[in-house]
Protein backbone atom coordinates (compact mmCIF):
# COMPACT_ATOMS: atom_id res chain seq x y z
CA UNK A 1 -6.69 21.87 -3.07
CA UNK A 2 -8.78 19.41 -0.62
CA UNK A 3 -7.41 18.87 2.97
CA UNK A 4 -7.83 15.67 2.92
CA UNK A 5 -5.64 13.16 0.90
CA UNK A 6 -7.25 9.72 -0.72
CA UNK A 7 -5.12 6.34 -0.73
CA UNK A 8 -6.14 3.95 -3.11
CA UNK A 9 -5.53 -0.02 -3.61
CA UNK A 10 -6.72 -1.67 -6.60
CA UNK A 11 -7.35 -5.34 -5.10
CA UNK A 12 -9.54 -7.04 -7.70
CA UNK A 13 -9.66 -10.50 -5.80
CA UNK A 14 -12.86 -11.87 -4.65
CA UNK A 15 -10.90 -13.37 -1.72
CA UNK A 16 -8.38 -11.48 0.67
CA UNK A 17 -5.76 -13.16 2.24
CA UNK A 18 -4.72 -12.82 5.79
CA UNK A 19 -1.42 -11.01 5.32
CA UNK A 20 -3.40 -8.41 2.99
CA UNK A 21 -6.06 -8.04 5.48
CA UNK A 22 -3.61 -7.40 8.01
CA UNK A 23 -1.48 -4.78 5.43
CA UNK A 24 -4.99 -3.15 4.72
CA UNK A 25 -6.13 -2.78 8.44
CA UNK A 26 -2.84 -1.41 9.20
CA UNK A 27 -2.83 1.03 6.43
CA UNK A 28 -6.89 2.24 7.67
CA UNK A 29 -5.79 3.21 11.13
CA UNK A 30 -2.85 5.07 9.95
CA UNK A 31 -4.41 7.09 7.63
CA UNK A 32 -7.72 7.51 9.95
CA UNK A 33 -5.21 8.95 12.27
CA UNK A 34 -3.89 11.55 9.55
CA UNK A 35 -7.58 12.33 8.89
CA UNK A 36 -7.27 10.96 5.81
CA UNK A 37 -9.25 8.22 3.53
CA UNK A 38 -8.35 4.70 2.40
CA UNK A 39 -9.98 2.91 0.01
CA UNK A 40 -9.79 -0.32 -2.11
CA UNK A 41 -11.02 -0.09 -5.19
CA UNK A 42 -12.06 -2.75 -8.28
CA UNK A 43 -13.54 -4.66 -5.79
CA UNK A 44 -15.67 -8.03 -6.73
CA UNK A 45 -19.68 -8.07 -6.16
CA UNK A 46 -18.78 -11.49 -4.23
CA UNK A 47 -15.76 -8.89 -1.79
CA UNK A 48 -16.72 -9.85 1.98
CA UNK A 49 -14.75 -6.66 3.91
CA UNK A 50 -13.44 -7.82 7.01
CA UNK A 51 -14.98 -6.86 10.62
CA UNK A 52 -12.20 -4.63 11.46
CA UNK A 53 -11.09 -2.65 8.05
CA UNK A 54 -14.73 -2.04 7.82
CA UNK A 55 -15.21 -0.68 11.33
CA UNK A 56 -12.31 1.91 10.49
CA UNK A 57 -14.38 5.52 9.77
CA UNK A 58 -11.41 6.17 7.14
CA UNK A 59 -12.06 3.22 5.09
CA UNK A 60 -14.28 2.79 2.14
CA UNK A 61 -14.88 -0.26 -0.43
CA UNK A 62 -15.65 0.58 -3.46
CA UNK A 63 -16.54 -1.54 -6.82
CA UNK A 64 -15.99 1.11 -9.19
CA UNK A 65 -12.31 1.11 -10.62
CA UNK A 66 -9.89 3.99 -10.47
CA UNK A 67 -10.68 4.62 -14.18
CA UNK A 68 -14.64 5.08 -13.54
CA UNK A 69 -13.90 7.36 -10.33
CA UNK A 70 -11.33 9.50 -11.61
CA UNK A 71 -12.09 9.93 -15.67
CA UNK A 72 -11.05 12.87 -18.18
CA UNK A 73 -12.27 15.59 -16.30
CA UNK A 74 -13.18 14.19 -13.43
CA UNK A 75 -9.89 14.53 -10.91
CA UNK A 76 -7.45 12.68 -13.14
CA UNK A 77 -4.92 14.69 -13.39
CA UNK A 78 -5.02 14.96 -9.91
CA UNK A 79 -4.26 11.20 -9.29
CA UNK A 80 -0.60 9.77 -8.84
CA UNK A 81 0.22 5.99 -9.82
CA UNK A 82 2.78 4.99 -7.58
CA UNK A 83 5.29 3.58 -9.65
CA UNK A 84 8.45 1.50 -10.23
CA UNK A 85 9.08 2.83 -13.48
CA UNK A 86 8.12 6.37 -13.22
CA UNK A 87 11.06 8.96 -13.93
CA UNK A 88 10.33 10.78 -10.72
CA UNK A 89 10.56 9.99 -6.94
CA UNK A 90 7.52 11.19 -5.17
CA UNK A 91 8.97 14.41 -3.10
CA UNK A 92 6.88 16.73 -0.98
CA UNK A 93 5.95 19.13 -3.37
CA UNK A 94 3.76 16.95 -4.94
CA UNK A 95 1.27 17.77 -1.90
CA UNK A 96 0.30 20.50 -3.92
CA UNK A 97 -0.28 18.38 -7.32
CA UNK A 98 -1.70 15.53 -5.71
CA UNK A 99 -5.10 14.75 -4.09
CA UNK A 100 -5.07 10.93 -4.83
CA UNK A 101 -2.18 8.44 -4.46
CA UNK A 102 -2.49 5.13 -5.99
CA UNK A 103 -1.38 1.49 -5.67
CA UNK A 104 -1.82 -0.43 -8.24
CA UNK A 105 -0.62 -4.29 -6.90
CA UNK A 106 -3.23 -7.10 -7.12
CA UNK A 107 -2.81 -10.22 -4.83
CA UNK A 108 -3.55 -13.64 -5.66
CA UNK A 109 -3.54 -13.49 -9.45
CA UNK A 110 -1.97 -16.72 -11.36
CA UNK A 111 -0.23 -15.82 -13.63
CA UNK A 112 0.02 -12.35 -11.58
CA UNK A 113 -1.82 -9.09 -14.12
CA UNK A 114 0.53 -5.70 -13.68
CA UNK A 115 -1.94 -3.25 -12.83
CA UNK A 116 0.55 -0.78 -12.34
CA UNK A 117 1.36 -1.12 -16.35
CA UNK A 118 -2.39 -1.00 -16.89
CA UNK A 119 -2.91 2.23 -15.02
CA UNK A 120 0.45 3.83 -16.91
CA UNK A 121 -1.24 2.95 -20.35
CA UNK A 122 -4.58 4.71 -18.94
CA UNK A 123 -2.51 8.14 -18.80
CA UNK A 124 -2.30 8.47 -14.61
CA UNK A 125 1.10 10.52 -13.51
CA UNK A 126 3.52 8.34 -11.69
CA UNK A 127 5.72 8.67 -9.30
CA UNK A 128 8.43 6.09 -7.52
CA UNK A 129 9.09 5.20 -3.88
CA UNK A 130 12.98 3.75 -4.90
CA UNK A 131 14.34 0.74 -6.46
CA UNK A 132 13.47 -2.10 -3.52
CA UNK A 133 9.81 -3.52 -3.60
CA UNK A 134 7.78 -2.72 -0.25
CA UNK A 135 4.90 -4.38 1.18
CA UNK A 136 1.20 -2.30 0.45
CA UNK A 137 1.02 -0.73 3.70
CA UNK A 138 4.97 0.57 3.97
CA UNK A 139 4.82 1.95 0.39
CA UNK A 140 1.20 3.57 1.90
CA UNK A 141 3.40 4.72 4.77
CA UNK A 142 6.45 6.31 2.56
CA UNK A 143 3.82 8.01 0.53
CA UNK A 144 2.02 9.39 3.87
CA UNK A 145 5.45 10.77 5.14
CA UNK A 146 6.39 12.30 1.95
CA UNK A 147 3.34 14.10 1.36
CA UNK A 148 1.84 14.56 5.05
CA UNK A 149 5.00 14.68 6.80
CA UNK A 150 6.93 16.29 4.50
CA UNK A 151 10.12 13.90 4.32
CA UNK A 152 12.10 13.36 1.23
CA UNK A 153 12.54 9.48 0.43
CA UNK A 154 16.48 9.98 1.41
CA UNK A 155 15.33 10.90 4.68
CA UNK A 156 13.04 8.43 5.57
CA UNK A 157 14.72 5.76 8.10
CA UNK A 158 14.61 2.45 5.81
CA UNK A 159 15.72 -1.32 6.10
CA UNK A 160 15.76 -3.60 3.09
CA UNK A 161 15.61 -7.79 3.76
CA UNK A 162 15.25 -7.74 7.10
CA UNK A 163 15.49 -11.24 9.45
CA UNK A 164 12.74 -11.77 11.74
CA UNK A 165 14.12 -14.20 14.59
CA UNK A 166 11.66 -16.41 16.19
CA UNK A 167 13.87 -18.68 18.17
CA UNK A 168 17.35 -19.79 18.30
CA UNK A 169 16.99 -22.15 15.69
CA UNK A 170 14.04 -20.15 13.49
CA UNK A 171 14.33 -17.44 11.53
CA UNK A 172 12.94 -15.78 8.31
CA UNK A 173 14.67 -13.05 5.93
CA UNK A 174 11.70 -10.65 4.57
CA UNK A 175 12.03 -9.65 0.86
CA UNK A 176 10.90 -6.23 1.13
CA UNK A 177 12.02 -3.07 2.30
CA UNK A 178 10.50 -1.26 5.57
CA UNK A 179 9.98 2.10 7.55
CA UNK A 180 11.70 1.71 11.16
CA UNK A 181 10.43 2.84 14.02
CA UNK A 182 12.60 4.54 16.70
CA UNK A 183 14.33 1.31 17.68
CA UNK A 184 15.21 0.30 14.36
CA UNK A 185 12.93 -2.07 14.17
CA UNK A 186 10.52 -2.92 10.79
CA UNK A 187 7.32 -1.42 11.30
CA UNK A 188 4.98 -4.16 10.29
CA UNK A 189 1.24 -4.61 10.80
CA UNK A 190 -0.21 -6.24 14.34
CA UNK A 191 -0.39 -9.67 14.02
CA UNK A 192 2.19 -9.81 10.95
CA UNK A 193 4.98 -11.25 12.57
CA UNK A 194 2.73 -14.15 14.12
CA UNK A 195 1.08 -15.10 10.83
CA UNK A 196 5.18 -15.39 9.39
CA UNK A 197 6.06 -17.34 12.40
CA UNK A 198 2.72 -19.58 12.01
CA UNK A 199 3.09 -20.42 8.58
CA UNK A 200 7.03 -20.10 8.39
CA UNK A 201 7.07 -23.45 6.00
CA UNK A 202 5.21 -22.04 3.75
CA UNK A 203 6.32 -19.25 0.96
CA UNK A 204 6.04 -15.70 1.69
CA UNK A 205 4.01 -15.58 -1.45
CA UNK A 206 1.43 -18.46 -0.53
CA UNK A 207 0.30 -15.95 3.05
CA UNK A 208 -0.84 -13.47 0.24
């Protein structure tokens, strides 16, 4: 069983927008601190990575899809699709079934493709993170602390639909659920909460 666990994100978009840049730098220097690999897969010949995600050591870009990397034979039954409609919650015993977690959300697409039903019809295991839909870089994180640190999802310090307050008179309610930190707080990416507060007339979806 390898050491080191790989986190995959099928993107598929030529372009990336700024809140996904900011979900996939966040989710590089995590796992390069966990001495782990991230790496977005699927991507487009005309895929421009940012400065900073490429700068991260743990990152990697890759063009080939999940299905060419990990084939019959070739690690797939080593590879869990993270899930909403898996039977099973990820729990930490899947450390020792796992080598490969996978995300299987694509940004940007109109009308949007479910990769995540794609990846189920192409045989990979799944698991679930719970009923509320995360952002890429918490369900990253849940995954990380089930598996690296060992937590079980009922464990794990959580707040669904939180309200970020920007003034007296501003104020946004998130539609996801989030990891807190020790203050309670949603742990978002740096710079996340001054993107929402930039573009706070526009829909959450339209900062994808």
């Amino acid at each position: 069983m390898p050491l080191r666990k790989t986190y995959i994100v099928e993107h598929l978009d030529p372009e990336l927008g700024q809140w996904s840049e900011l979900e996939y730098i966040a989710i590089a220097r995590e796992t390069q601190r966990s001495g782990n690999t991230f790496m977005l897969s699927s991507l487009p010949e005309a895929f421009q990575v940012p400065q900073k995600l490429a700068e991260v050591p743990a990152f990697k870009a890759e063009k080939r899809g999940v299905e060419e990397i990990y084939g019959e034979g070739n690690g797939k039954d080593r590879v869990c699709l993270l899930d909403p409609q898996a039977e099973k919650d990820l729990n930490p015993d899947d450390k020792g079934e796992f080598d490969v977690f996978l995300f299987g959300g694509i940004l940007g697409d109109d009308p949007p493709r479910d990769r995540t039903s794609e990846l189920r019809k192409k045989g990979f295991k799944g698991r679930r993170l719970g009923p509320v839909q995360m952002t890429t870089d918490t369900a990253v994180r849940v995954t990380r602390m089930v598996i690296e640190e060992q937590f079980t999802l009922n464990k794990i310090p959580f707040v669904d639909f939180p309200e970020l307050k920007f003034n007296d008179h501003e104020s946004t309610e998130m539609p996801f659920r989030y990891v807190t930190d020790e203050n309670g707080k949603p742990i978002m990416p740096e710079g996340m909460v001054d993107l929402i507060k930039k573009d706070a007339d526009k829909s959450i979806d339209d900062l994808f």
